[in-house]
C-alpha atoms as a PDB file:
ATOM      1  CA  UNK A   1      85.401  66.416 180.069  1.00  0.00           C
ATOM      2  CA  UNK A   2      85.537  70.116 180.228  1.00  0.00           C
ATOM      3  CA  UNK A   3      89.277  70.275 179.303  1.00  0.00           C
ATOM      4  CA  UNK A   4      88.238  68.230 175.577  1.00  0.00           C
ATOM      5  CA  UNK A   5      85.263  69.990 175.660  1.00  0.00           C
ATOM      6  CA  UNK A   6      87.792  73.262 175.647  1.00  0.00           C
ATOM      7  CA  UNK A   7      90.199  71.535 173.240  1.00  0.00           C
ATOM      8  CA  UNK A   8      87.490  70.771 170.538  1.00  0.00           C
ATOM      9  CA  UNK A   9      85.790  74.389 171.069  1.00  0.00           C
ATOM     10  CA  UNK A  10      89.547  75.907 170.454  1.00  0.00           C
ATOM     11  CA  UNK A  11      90.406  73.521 167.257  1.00  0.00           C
ATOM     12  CA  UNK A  12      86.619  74.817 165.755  1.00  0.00           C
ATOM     13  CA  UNK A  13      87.548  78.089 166.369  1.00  0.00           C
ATOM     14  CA  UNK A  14      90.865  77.690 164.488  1.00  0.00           C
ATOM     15  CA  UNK A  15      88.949  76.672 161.525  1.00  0.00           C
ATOM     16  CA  UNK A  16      86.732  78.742 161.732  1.00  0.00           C
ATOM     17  CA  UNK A  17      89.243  81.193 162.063  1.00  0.00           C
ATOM     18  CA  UNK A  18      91.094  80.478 158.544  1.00  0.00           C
ATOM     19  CA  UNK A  19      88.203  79.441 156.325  1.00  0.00           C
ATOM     20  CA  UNK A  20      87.175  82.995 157.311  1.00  0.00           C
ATOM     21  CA  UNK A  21      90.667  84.420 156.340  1.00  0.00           C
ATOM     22  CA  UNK A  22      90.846  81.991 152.791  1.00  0.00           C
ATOM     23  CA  UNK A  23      87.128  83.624 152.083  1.00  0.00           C
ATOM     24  CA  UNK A  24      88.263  87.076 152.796  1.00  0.00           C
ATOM     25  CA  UNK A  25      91.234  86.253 150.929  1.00  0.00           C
ATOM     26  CA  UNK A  26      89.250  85.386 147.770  1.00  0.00           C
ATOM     27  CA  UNK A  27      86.735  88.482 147.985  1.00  0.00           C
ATOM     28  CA  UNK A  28      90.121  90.832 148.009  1.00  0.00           C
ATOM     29  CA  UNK A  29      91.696  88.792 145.051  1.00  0.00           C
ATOM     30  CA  UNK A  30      88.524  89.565 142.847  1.00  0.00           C
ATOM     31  CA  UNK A  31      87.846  92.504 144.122  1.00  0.00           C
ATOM     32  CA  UNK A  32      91.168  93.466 142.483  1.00  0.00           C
ATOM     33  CA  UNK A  33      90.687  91.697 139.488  1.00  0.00           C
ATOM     34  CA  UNK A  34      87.640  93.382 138.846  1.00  0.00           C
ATOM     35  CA  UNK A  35      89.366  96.678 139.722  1.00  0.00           C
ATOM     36  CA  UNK A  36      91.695  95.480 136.773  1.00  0.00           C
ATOM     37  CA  UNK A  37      89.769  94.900 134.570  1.00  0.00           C
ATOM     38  CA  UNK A  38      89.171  97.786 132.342  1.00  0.00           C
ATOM     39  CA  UNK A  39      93.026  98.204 132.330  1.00  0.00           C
ATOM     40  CA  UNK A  40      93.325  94.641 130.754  1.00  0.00           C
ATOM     41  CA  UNK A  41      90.461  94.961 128.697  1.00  0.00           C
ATOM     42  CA  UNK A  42      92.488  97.247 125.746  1.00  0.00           C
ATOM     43  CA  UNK A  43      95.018  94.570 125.372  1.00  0.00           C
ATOM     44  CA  UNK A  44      92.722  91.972 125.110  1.00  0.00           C
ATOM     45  CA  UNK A  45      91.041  93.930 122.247  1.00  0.00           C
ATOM     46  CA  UNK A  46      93.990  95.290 120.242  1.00  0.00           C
ATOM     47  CA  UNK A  47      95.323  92.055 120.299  1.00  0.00           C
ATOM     48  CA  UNK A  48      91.849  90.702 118.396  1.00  0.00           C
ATOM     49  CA  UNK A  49      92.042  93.890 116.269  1.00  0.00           C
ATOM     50  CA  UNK A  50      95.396  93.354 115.083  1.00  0.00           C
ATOM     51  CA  UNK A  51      94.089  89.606 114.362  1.00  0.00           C
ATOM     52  CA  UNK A  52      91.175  90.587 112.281  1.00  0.00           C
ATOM     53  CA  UNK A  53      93.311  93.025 110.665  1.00  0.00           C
ATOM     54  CA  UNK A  54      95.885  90.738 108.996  1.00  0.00           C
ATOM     55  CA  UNK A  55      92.345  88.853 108.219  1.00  0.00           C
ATOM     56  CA  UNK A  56      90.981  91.349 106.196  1.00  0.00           C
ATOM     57  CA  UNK A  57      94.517  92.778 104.857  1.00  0.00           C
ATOM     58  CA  UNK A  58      95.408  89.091 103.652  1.00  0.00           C
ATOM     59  CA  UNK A  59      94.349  88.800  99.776  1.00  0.00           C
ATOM     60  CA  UNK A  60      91.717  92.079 100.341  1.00  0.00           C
ATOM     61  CA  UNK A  61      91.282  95.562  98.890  1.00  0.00           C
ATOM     62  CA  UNK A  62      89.404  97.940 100.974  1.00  0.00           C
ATOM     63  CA  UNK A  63      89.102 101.621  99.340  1.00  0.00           C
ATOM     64  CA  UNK A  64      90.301 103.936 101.921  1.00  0.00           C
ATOM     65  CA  UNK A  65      92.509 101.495 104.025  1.00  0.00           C
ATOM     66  CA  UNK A  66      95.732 101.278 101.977  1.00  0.00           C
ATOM     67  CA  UNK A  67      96.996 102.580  98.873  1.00  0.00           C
ATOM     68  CA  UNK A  68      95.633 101.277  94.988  1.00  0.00           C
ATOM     69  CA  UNK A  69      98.156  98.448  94.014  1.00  0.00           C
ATOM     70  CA  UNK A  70     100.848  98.916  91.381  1.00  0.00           C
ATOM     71  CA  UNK A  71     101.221 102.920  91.865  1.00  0.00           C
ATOM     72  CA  UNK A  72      97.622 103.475  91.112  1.00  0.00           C
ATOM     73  CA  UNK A  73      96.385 107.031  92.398  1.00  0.00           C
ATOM     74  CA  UNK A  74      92.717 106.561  93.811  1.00  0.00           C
ATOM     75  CA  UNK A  75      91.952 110.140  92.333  1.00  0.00           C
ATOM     76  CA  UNK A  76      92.705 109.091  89.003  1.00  0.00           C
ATOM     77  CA  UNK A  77      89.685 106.315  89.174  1.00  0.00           C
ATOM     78  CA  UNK A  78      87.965 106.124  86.447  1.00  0.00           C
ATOM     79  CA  UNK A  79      83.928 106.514  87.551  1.00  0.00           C
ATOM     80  CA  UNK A  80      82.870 104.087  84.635  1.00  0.00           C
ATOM     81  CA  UNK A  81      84.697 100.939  83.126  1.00  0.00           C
ATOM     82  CA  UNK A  82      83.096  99.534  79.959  1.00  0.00           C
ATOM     83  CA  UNK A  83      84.086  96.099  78.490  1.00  0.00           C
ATOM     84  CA  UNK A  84      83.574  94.196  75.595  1.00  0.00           C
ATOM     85  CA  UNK A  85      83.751  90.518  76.441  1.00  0.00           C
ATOM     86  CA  UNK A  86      85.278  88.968  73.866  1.00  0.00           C
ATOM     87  CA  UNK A  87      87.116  85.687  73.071  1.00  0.00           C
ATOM     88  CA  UNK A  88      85.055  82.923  75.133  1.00  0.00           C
ATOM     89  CA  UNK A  89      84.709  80.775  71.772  1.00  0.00           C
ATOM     90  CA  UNK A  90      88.187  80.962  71.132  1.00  0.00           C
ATOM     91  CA  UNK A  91      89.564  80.603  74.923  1.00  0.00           C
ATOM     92  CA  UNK A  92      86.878  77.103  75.199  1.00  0.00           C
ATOM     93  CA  UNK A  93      88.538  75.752  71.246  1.00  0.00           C
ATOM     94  CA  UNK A  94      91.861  76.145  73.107  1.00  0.00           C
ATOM     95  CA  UNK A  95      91.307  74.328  76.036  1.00  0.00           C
ATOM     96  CA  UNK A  96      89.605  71.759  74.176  1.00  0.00           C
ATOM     97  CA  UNK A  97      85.921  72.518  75.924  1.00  0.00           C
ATOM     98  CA  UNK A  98      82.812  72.934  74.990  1.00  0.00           C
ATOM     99  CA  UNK A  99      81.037  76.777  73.516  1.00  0.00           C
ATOM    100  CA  UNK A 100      78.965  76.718  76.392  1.00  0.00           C
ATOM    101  CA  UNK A 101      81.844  76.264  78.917  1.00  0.00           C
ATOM    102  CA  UNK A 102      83.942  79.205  77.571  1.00  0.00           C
ATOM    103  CA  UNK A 103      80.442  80.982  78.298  1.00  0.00           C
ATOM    104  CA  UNK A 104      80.250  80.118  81.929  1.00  0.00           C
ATOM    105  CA  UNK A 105      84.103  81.139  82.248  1.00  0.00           C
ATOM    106  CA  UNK A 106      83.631  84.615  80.968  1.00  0.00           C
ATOM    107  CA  UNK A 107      80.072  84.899  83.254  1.00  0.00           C
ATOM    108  CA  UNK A 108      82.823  83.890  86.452  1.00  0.00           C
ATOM    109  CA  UNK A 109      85.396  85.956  84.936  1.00  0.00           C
ATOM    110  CA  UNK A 110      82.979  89.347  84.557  1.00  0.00           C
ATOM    111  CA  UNK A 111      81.702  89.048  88.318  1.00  0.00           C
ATOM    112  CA  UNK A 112      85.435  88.825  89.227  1.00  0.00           C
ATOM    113  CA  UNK A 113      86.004  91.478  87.378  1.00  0.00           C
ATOM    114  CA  UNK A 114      82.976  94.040  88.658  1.00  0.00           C
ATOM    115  CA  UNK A 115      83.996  93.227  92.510  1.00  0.00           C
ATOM    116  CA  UNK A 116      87.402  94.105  92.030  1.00  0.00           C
ATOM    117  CA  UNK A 117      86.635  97.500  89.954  1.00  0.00           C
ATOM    118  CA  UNK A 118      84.483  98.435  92.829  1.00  0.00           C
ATOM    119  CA  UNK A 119      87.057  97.398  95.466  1.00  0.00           C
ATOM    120  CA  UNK A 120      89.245  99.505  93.692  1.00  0.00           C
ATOM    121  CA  UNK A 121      86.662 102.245  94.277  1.00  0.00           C
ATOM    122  CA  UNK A 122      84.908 102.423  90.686  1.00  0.00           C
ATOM    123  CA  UNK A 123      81.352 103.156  90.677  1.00  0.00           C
ATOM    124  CA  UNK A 124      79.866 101.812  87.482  1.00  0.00           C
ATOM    125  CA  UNK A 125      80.767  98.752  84.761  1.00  0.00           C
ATOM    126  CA  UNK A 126      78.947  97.821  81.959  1.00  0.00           C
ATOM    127  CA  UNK A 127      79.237  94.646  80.179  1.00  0.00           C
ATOM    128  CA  UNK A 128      78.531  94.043  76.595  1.00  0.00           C
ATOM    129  CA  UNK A 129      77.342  90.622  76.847  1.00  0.00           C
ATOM    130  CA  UNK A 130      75.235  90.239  73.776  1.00  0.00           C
ATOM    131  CA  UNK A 131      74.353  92.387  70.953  1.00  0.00           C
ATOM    132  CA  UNK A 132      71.561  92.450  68.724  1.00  0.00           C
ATOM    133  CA  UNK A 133      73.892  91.260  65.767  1.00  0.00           C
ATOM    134  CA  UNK A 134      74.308  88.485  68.091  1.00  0.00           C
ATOM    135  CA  UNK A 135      71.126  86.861  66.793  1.00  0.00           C
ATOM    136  CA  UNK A 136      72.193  86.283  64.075  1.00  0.00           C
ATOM    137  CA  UNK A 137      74.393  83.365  65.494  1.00  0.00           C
ATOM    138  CA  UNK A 138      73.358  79.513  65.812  1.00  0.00           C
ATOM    139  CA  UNK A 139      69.960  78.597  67.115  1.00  0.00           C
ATOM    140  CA  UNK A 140      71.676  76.323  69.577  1.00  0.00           C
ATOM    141  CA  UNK A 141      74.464  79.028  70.678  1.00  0.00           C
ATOM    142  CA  UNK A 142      71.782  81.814  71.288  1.00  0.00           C
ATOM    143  CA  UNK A 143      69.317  79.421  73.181  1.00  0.00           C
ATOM    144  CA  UNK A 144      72.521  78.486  74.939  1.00  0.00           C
ATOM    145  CA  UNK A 145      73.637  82.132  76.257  1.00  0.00           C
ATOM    146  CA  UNK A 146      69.909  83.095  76.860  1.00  0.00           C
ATOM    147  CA  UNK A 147      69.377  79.932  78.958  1.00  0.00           C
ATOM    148  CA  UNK A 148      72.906  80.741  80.897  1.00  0.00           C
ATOM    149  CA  UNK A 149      71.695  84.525  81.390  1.00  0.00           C
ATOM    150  CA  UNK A 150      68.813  83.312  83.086  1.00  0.00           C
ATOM    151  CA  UNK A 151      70.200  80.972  85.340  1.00  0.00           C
ATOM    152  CA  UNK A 152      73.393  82.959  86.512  1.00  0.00           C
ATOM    153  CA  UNK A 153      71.814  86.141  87.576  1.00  0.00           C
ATOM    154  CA  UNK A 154      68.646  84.136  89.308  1.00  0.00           C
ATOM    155  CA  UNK A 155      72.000  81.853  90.965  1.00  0.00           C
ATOM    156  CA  UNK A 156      73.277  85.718  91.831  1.00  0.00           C
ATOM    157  CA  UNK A 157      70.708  87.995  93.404  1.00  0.00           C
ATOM    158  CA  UNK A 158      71.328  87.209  96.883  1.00  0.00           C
ATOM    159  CA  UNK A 159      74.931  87.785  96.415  1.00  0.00           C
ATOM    160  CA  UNK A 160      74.513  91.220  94.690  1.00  0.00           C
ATOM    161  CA  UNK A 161      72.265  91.730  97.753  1.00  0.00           C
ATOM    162  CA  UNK A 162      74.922  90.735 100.205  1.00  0.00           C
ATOM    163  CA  UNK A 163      77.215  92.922  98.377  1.00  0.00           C
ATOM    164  CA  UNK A 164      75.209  95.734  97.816  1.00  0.00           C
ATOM    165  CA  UNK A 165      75.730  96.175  93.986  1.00  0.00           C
ATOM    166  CA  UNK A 166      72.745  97.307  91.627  1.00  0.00           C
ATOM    167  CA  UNK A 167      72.153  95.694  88.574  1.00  0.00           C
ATOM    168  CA  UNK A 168      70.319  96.844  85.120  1.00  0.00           C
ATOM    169  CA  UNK A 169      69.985  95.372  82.190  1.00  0.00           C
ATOM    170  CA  UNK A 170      69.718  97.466  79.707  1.00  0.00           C
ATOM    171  CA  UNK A 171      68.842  96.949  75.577  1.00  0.00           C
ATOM    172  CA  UNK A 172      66.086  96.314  72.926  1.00  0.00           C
ATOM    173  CA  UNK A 173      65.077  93.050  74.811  1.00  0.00           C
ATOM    174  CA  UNK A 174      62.545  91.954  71.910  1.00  0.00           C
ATOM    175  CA  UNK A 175      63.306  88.850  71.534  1.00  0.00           C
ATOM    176  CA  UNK A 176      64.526  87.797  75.076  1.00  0.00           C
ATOM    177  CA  UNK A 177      62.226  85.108  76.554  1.00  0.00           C
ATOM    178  CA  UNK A 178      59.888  85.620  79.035  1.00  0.00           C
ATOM    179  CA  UNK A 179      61.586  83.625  81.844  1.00  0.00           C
ATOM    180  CA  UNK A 180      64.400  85.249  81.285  1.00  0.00           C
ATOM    181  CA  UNK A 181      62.691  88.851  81.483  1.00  0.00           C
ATOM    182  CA  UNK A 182      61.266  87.590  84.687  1.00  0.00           C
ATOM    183  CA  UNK A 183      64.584  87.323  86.287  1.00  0.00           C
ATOM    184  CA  UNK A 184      65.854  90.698  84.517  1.00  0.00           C
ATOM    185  CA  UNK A 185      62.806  92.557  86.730  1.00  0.00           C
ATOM    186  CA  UNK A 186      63.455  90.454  89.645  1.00  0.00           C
ATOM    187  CA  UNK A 187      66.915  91.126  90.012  1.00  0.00           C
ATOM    188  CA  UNK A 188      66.994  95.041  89.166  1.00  0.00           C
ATOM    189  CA  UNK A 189      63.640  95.548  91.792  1.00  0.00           C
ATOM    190  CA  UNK A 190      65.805  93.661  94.453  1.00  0.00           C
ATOM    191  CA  UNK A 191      69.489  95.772  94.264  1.00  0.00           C
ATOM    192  CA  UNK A 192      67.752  99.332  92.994  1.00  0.00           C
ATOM    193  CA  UNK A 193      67.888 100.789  95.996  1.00  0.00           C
ATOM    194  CA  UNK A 194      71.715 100.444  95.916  1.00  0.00           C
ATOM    195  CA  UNK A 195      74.309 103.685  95.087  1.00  0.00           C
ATOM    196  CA  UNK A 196      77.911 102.792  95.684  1.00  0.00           C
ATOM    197  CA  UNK A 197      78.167  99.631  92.741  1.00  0.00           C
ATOM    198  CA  UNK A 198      76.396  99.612  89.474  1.00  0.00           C
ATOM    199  CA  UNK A 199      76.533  96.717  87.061  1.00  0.00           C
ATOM    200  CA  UNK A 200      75.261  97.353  84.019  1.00  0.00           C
ATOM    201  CA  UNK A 201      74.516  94.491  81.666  1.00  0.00           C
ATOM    202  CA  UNK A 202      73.513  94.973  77.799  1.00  0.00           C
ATOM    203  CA  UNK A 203      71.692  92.175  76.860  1.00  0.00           C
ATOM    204  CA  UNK A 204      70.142  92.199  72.709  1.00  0.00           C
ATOM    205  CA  UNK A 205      72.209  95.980  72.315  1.00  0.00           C
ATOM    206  CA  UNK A 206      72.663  98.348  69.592  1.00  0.00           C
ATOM    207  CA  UNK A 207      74.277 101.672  70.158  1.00  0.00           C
ATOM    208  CA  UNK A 208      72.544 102.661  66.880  1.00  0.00           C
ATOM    209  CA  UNK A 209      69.210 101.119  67.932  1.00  0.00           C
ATOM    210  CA  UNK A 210      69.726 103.189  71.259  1.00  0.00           C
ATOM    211  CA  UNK A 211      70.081 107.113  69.850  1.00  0.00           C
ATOM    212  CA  UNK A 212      67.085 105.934  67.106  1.00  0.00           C
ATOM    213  CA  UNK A 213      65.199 104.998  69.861  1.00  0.00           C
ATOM    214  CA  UNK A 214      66.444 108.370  71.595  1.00  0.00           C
ATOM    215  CA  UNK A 215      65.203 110.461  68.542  1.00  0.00           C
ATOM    216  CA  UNK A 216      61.936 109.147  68.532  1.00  0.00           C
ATOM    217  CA  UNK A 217      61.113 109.617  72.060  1.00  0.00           C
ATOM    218  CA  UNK A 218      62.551 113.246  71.512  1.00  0.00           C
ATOM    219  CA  UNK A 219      60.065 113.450  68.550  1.00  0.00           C
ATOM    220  CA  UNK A 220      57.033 111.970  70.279  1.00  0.00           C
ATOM    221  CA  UNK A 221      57.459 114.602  73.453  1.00  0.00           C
ATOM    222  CA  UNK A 222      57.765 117.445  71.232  1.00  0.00           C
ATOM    223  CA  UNK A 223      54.615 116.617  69.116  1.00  0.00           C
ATOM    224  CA  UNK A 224      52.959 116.037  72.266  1.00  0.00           C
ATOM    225  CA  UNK A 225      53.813 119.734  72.940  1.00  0.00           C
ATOM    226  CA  UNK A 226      56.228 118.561  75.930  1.00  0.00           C
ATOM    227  CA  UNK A 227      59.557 119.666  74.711  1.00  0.00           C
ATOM    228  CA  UNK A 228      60.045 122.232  72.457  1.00  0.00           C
ATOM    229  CA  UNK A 229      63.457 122.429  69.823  1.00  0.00           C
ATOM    230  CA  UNK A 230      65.361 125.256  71.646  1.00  0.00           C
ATOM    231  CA  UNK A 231      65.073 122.529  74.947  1.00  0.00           C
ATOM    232  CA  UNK A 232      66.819 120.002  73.064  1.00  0.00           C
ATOM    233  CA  UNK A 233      70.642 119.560  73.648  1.00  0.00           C
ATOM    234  CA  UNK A 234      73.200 116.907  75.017  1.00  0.00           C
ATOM    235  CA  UNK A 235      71.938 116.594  78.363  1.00  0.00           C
ATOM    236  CA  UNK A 236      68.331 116.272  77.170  1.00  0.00           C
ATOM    237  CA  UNK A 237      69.659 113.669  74.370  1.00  0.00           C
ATOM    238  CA  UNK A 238      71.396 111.700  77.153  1.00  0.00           C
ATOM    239  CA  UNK A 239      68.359 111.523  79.461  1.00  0.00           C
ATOM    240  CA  UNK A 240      66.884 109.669  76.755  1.00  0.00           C
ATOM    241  CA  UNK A 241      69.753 107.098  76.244  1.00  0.00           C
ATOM    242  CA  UNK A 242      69.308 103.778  78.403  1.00  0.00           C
ATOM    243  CA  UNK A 243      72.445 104.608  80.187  1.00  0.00           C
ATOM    244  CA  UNK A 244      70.568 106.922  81.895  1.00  0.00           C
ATOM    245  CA  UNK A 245      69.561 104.445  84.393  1.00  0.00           C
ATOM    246  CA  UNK A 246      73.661 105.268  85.945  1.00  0.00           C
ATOM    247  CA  UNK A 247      74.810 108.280  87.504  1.00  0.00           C
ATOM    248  CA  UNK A 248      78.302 108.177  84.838  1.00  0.00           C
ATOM    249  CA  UNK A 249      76.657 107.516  81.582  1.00  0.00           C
ATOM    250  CA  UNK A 250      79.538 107.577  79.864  1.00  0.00           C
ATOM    251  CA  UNK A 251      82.787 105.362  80.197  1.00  0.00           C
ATOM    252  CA  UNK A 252      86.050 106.864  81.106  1.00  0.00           C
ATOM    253  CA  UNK A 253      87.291 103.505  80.398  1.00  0.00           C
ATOM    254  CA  UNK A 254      86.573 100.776  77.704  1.00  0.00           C
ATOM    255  CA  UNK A 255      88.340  97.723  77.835  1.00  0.00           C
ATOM    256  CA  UNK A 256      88.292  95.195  74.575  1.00  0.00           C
ATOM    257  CA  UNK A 257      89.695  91.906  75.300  1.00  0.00           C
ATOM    258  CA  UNK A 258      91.133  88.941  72.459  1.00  0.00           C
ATOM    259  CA  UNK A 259      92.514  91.323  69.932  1.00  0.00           C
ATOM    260  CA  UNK A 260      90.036  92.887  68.298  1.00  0.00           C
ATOM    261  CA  UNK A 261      90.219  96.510  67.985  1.00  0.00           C
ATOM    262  CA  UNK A 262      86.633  98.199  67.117  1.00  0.00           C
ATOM    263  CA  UNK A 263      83.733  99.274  69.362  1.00  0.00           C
ATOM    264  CA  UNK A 264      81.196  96.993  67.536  1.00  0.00           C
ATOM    265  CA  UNK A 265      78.239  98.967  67.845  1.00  0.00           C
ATOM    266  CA  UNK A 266      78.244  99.040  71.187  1.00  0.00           C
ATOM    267  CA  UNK A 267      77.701 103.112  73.166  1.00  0.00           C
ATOM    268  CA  UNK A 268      78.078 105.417  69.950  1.00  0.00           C
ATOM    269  CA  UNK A 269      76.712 108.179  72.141  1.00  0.00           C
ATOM    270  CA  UNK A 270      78.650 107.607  75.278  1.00  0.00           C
ATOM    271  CA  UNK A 271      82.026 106.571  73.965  1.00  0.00           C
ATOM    272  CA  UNK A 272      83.009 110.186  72.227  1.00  0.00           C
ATOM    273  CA  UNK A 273      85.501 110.448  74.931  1.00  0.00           C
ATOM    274  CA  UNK A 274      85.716 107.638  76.088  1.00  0.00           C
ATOM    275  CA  UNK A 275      89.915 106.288  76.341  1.00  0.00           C
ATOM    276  CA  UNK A 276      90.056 102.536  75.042  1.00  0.00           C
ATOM    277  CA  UNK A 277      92.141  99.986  75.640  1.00  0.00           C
ATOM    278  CA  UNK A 278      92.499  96.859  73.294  1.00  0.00           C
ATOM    279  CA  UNK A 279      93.881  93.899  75.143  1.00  0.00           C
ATOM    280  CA  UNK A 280      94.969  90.383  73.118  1.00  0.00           C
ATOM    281  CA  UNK A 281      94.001  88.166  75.901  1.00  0.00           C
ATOM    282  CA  UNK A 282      90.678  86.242  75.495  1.00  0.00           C
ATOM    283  CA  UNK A 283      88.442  87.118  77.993  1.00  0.00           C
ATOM    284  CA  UNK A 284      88.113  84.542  80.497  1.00  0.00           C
ATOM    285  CA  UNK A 285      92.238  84.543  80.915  1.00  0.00           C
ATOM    286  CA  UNK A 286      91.673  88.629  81.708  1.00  0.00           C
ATOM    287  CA  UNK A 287      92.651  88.373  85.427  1.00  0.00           C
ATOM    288  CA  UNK A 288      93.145  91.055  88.061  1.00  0.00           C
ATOM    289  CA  UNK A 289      97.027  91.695  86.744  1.00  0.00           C
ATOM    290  CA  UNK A 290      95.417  92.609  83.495  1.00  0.00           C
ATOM    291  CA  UNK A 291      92.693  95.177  84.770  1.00  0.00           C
ATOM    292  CA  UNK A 292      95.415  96.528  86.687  1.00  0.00           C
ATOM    293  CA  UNK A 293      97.484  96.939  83.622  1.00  0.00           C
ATOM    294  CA  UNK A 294      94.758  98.793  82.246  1.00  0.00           C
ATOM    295  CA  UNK A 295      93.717 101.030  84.585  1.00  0.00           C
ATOM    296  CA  UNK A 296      97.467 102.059  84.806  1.00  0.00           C
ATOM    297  CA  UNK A 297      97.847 102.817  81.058  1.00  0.00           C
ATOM    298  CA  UNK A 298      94.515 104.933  81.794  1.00  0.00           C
ATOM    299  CA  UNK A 299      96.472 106.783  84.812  1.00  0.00           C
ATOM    300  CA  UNK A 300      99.002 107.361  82.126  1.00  0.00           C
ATOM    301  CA  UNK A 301      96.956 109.449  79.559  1.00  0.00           C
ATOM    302  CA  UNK A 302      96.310 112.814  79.220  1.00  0.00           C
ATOM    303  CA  UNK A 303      92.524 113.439  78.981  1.00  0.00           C
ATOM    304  CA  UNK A 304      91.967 116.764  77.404  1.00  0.00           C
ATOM    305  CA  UNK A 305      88.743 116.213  75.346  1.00  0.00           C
ATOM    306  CA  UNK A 306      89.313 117.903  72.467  1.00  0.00           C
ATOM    307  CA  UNK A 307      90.436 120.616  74.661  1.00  0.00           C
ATOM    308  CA  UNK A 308      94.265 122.055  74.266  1.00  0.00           C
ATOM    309  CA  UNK A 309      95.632 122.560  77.422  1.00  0.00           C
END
């Protein structure tokens, strides 16, 4: 009995003997994991770096991460892009669609149009999207565009949010309807507090109807005893424009799309220097290529401002 008793006692104590060494085994193998760890760690992360960077790289511009497209020098950004929106009629006749749908193109094509001008590291861009000639159009075709402004910016104030670009609407606003002045004061209160992206919308504008209204302010202040006619000069004049609501008040850029070649009444004031560029493509078809094409033929001039150099 004592000699099994002695075998069973030694056979326990081999056991015993290499579960201890498998245990200490394990501790030493994650010990020197852990003791690897930070040296593996680096590798692990470039390697999701390099991921998200062919992520954002793919189909993205990012001012300050590569250079502008087509030969583009980022100094030579204009500050301020203007555009006249023209040819929605004509772009929904051709396709065979309705007035209203060549409408909702150009709406799609404009927000297009703003991100990328900001991607590409411009501050400002003002739209001319109706004027107060514009009134004198159909009943059906103003109700139409009024109804359209109203819902598309209430559709697009959390993504101006998310993006981070102000809006103002700027203009007589007279005649606009109430609901849609609603959204108007929505929409600027939630994105003023933004700097980097302005879009400026001119809704029922006059450039006319904007230095009138300029001179009468002037007028009013200085009978009020506020201003006096010595204190009266450009910069004054401007702070009295609505386009004082941006930072670059006036464009170093307008674009006019579908052929026609006039400013039609649109920043009398601001465009003195202003370089334009007359495109024949109808508005909605005015794609990134195209902006690019114009910003390079901008690139191109010589800006001297009356100025011989």
């Amino acid at each position: 009995m004592i000699f099994i008793h002695s075998i069973i006692h030694a056979k326990h104590l081999q056991f015993f003997t290499l579960s201890t060494m498998l245990s200490l085994l394990c501790f030493l193998l994650s010990l020197l994991f852990l003791l690897l760890l930070p040296c593996l760690r680096p590798c692990f992360s470039a390697k999701g770096s390099l991921k998200d960077k062919k992520k954002i790289d793919k189909g993205t511009y990012v001012v300050g991460e590569e250079e502008p497209p087509k030969g583009l020098r980022r100094e030579l950004m204009p500050r301020h892009v203007a555009v006249i929106m023209d040819g929605n009629r004509r772009w929904a006749k051709q396709a065979g669609l309705l007035t209203s749908q060549g409408y909702e193109a150009g709406a799609k094509r404009l927000i297009e149009f703003a991100e990328l001008c900001f991607k590409l590291g411009i501050n400002t861009v003002s739209a001319f999207a109706f004027s107060t000639e514009n009134w004198g159009r159909h009943k059906i075709e103003v109700k139409c565009l009024m109804y359209l402004f109203q819902r598309y910016l209430k559709s697009k104030i959390q993504f101006f949010q998310s993006k981070e670009i102000r809006v103002s609407v700027i203009g007589n606003l007279a005649k606009i309807p109430e609901s849609l002045l609603g959204i108007i004061t929505e929409i600027e209160d939630a994105t003023k507090s933004y700097k980097k992206k302005h879009l400026i919308l001119a809704i029922d504008y006059s450039g006319r109807f904007d230095i009138l209204r300029a001179c009468k302010s002037i007028v009013k202040k200085s009978e009020q005893g506020l201003i006096r006619e010595e204190d009266v000069d450009e910069t004054l004049f401007e702070r009295e424009l609505q386009t004082k609501c941006t930072e670059f008040p006036s464009p170093d850029l307008l674009i006019r799309t579908s052929g026609e070649q006039r400013i039609s009444n649109f920043f009398l004031w601001q465009l003195a220097y202003t370089e334009l560029f007359f495109s024949p493509v109808l508005w909605p078809d005015f794609d990134k290529d195209k902006l690019l094409d114009a910003l390079a033929s901008y690139q191109h001039r010589e800006r001297r401002f009356g100025c011989r150099v």
